[in-house]
N, C-alpha and C. Protein backbone atom coordinates (compact mmCIF):
# COMPACT_ATOMS: atom_id res chain seq x y z
N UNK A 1 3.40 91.10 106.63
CA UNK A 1 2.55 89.94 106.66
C UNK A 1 3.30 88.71 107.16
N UNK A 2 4.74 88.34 106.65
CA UNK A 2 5.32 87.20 107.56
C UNK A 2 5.54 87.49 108.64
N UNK A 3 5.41 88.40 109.36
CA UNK A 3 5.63 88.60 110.65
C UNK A 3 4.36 88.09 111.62
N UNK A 4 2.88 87.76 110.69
CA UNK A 4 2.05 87.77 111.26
C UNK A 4 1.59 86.22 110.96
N UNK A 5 2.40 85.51 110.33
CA UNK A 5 2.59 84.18 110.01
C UNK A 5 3.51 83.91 111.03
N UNK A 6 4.61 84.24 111.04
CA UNK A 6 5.13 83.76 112.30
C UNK A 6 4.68 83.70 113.49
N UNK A 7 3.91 84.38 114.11
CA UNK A 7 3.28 84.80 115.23
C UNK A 7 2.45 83.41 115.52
N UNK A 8 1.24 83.34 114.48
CA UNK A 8 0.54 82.26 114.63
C UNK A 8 1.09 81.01 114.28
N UNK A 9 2.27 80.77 113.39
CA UNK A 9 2.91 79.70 113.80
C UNK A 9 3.41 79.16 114.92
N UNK A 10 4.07 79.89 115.75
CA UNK A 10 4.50 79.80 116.83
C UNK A 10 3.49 79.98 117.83
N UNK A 11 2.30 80.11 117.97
CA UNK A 11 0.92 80.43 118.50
C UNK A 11 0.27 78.62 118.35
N UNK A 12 0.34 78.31 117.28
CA UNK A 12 -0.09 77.16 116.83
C UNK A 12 0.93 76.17 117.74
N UNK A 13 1.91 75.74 117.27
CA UNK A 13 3.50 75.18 117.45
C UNK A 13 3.64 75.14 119.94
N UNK A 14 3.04 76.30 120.19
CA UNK A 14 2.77 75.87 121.71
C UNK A 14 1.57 75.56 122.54
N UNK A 15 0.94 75.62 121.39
CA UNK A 15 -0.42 75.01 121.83
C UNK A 15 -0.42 73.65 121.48
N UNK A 16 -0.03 73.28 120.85
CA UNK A 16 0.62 71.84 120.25
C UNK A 16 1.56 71.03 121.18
N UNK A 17 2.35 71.89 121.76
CA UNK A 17 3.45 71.48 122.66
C UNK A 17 2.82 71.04 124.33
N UNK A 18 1.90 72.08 124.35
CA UNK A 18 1.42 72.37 125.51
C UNK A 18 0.27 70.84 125.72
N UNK A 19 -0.30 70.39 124.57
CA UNK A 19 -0.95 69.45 124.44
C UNK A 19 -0.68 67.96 124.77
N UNK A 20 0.57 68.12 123.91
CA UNK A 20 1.45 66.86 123.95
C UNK A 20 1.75 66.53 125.20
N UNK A 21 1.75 67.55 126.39
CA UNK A 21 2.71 67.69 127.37
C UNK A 21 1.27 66.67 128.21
N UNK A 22 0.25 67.38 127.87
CA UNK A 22 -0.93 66.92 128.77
C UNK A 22 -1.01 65.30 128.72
N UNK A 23 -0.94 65.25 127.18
CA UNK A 23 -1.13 63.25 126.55
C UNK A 23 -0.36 62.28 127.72
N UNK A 24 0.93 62.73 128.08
CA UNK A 24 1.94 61.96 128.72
C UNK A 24 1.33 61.78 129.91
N UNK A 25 1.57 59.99 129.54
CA UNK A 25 0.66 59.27 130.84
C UNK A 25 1.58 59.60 132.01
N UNK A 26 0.64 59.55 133.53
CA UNK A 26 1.74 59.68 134.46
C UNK A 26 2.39 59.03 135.06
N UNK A 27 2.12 57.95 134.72
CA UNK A 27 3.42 56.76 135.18
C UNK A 27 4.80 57.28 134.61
N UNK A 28 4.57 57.60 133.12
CA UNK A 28 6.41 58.22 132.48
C UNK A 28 6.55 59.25 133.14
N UNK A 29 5.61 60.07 134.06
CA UNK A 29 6.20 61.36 134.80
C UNK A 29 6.73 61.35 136.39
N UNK A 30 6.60 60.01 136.51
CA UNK A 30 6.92 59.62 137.94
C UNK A 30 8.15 58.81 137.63
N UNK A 31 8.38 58.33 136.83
CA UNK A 31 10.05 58.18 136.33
C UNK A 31 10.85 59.07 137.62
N UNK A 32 11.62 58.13 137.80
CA UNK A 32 12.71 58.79 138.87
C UNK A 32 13.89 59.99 137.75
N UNK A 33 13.82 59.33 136.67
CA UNK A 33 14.77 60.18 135.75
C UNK A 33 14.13 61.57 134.92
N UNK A 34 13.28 60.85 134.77
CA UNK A 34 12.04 61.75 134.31
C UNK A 34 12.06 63.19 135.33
N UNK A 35 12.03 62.79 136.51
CA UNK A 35 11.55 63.71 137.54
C UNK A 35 12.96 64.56 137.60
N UNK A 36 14.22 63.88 137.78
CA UNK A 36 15.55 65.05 137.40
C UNK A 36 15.48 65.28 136.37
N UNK A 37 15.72 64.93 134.95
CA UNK A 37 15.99 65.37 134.10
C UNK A 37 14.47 67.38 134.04
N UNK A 38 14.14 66.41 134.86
CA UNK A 38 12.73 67.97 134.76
C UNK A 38 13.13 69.13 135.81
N UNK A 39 14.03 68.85 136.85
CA UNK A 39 14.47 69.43 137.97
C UNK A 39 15.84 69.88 137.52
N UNK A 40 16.76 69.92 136.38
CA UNK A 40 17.96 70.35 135.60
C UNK A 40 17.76 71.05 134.55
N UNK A 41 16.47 70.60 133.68
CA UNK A 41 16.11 71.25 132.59
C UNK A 41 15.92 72.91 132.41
N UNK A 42 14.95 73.57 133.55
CA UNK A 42 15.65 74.93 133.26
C UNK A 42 16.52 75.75 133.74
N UNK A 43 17.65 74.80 134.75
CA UNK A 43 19.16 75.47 135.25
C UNK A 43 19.40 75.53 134.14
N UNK A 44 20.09 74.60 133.37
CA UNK A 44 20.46 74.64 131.83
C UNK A 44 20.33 75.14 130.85
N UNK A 45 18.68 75.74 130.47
CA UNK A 45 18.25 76.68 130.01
C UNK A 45 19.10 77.34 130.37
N UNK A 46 18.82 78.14 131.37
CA UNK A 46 18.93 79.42 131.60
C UNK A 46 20.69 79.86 131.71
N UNK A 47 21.58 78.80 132.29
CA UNK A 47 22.66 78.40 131.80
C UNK A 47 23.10 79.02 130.33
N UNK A 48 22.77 78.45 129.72
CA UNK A 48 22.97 78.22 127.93
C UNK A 48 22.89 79.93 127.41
N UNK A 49 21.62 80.32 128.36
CA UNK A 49 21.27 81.61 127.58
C UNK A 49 22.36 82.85 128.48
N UNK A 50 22.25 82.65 129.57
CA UNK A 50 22.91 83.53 129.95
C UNK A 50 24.37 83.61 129.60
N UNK A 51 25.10 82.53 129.37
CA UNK A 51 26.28 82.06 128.44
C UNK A 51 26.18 82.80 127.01
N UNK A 52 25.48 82.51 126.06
CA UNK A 52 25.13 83.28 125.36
C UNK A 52 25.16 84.69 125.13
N UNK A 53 24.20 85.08 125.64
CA UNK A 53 23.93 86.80 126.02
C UNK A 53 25.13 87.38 126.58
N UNK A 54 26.03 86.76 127.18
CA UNK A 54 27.09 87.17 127.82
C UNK A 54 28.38 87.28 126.96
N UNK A 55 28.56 86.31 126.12
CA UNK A 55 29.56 86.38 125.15
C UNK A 55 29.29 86.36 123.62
N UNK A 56 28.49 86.66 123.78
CA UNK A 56 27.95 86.67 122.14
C UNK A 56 28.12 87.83 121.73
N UNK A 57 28.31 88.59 120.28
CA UNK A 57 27.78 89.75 120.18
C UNK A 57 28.16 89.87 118.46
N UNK A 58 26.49 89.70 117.39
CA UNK A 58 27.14 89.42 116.39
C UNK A 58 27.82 88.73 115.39
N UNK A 59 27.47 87.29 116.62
CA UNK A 59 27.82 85.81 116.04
C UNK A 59 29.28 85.28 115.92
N UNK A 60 29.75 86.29 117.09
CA UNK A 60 31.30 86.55 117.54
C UNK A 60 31.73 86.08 119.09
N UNK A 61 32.94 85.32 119.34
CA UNK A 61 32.97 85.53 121.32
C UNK A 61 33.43 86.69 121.46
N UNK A 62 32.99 87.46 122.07
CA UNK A 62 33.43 88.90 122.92
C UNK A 62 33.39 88.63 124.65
N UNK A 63 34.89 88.90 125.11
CA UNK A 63 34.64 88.95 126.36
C UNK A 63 34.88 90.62 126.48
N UNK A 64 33.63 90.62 127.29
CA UNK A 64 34.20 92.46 127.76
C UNK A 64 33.59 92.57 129.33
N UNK A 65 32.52 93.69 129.49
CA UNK A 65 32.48 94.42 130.80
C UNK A 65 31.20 92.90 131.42
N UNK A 66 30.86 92.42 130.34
CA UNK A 66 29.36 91.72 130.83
C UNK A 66 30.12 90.11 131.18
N UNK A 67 31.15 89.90 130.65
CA UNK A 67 31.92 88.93 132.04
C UNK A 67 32.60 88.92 133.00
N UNK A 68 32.67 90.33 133.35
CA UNK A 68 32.96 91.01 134.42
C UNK A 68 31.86 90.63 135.39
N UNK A 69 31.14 91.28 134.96
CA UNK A 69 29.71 90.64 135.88
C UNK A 69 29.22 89.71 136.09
N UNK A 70 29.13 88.93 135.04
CA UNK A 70 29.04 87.43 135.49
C UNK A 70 30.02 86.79 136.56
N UNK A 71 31.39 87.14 136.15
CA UNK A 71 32.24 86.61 137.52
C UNK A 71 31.80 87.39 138.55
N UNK A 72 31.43 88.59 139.22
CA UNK A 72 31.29 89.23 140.19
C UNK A 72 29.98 88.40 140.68
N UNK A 73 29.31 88.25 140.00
CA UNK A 73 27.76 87.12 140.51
C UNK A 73 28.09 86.11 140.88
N UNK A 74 29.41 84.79 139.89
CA UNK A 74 29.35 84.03 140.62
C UNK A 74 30.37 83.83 142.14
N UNK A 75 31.51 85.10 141.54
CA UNK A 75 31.89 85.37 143.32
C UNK A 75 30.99 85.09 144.30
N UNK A 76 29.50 85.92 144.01
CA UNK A 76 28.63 86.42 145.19
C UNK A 76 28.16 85.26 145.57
N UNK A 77 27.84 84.47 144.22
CA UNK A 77 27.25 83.19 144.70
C UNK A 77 27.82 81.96 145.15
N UNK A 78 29.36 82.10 144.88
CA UNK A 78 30.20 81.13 145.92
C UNK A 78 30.11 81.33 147.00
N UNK A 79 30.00 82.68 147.53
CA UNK A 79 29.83 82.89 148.98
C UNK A 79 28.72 83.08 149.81
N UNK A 80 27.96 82.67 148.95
CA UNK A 80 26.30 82.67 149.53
C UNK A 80 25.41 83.73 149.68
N UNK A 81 25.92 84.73 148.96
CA UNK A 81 25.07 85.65 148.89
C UNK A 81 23.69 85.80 148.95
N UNK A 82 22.85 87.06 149.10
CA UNK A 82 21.36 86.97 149.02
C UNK A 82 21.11 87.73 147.10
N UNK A 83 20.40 86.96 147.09
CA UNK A 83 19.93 87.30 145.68
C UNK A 83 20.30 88.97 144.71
N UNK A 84 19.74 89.63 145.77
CA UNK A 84 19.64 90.75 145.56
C UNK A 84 21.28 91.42 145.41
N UNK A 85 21.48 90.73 146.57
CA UNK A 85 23.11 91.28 146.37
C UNK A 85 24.55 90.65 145.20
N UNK A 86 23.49 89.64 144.48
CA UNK A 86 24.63 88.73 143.54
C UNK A 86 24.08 89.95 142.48
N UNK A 87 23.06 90.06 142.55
CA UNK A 87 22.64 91.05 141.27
C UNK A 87 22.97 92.29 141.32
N UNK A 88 23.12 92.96 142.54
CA UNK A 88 23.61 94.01 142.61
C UNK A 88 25.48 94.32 142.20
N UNK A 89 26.06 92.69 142.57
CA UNK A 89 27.63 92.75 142.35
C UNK A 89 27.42 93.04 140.57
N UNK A 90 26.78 92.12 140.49
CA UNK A 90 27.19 92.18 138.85
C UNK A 90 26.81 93.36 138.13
N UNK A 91 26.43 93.66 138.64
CA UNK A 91 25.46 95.35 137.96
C UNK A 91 26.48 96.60 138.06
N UNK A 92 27.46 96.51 139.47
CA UNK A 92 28.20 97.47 139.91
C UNK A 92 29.23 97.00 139.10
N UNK A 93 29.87 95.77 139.13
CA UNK A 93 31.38 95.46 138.37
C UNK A 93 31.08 95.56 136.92
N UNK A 94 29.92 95.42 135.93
CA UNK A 94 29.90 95.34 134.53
C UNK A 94 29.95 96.97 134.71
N UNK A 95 29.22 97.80 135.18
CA UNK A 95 29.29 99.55 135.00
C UNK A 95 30.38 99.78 135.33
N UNK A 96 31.12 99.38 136.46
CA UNK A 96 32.37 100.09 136.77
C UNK A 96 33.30 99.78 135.59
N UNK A 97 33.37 98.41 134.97
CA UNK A 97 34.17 97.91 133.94
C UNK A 97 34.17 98.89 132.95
N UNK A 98 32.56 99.29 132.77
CA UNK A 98 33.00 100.19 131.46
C UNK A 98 32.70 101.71 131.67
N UNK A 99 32.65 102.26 133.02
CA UNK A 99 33.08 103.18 132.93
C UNK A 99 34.77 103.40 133.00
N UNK A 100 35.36 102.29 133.42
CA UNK A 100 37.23 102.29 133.50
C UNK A 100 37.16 102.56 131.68
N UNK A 101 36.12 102.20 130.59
CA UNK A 101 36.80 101.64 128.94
C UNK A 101 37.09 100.59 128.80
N UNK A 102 36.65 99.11 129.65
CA UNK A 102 36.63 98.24 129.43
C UNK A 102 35.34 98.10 128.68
């Protein structure tokens, strides 16, 4: 049953969010700062999480095969890679890592 309280809390909680978002007059959305801070907001996200997911494990830092891959991505992406192929580096260097027992 709390599982089904949570649900609609958080059901409630972005419909709420989603609302608030509408209220905001658009003069504050034409903010020059306004307008970056909205154009950084989910690099950072996604930043944060993939940081996360990457060294986390358990509420511990672990570096192992999955920052392997992350460096092999951002190799790819220093050098301009195409999408497909930053994802493909990192996919090949985290497997190869741990098939070596890293």
């Amino acid at each position: 049953m709390n599982v089904w309280i949570a649900i609609g809390v958080t059901a409630v909680a972005c419909y709420l969010v989603k609302l608030a978002g509408l209220l905001v007059p658009a003069g504050v959305l034409e903010r020059p700062l306004v307008q970056r801070l909205a154009a950084l907001l989910p690099v950072a996200l996604l930043a944060a999480l993939t940081a996360q997911q990457t060294f986390s494990a358990d509420a511990a830092l672990v570096v192992d095969a999955r920052a392997a891959g992350v460096g092999a991505a951002a190799v790819a992406l220093i050098l301009r890679a195409p999408f497909l192929l930053v994802v493909a580096a990192a996919v090949l260097v985290t497997a190869g890592v741990r098939a070596l027992g890293g």
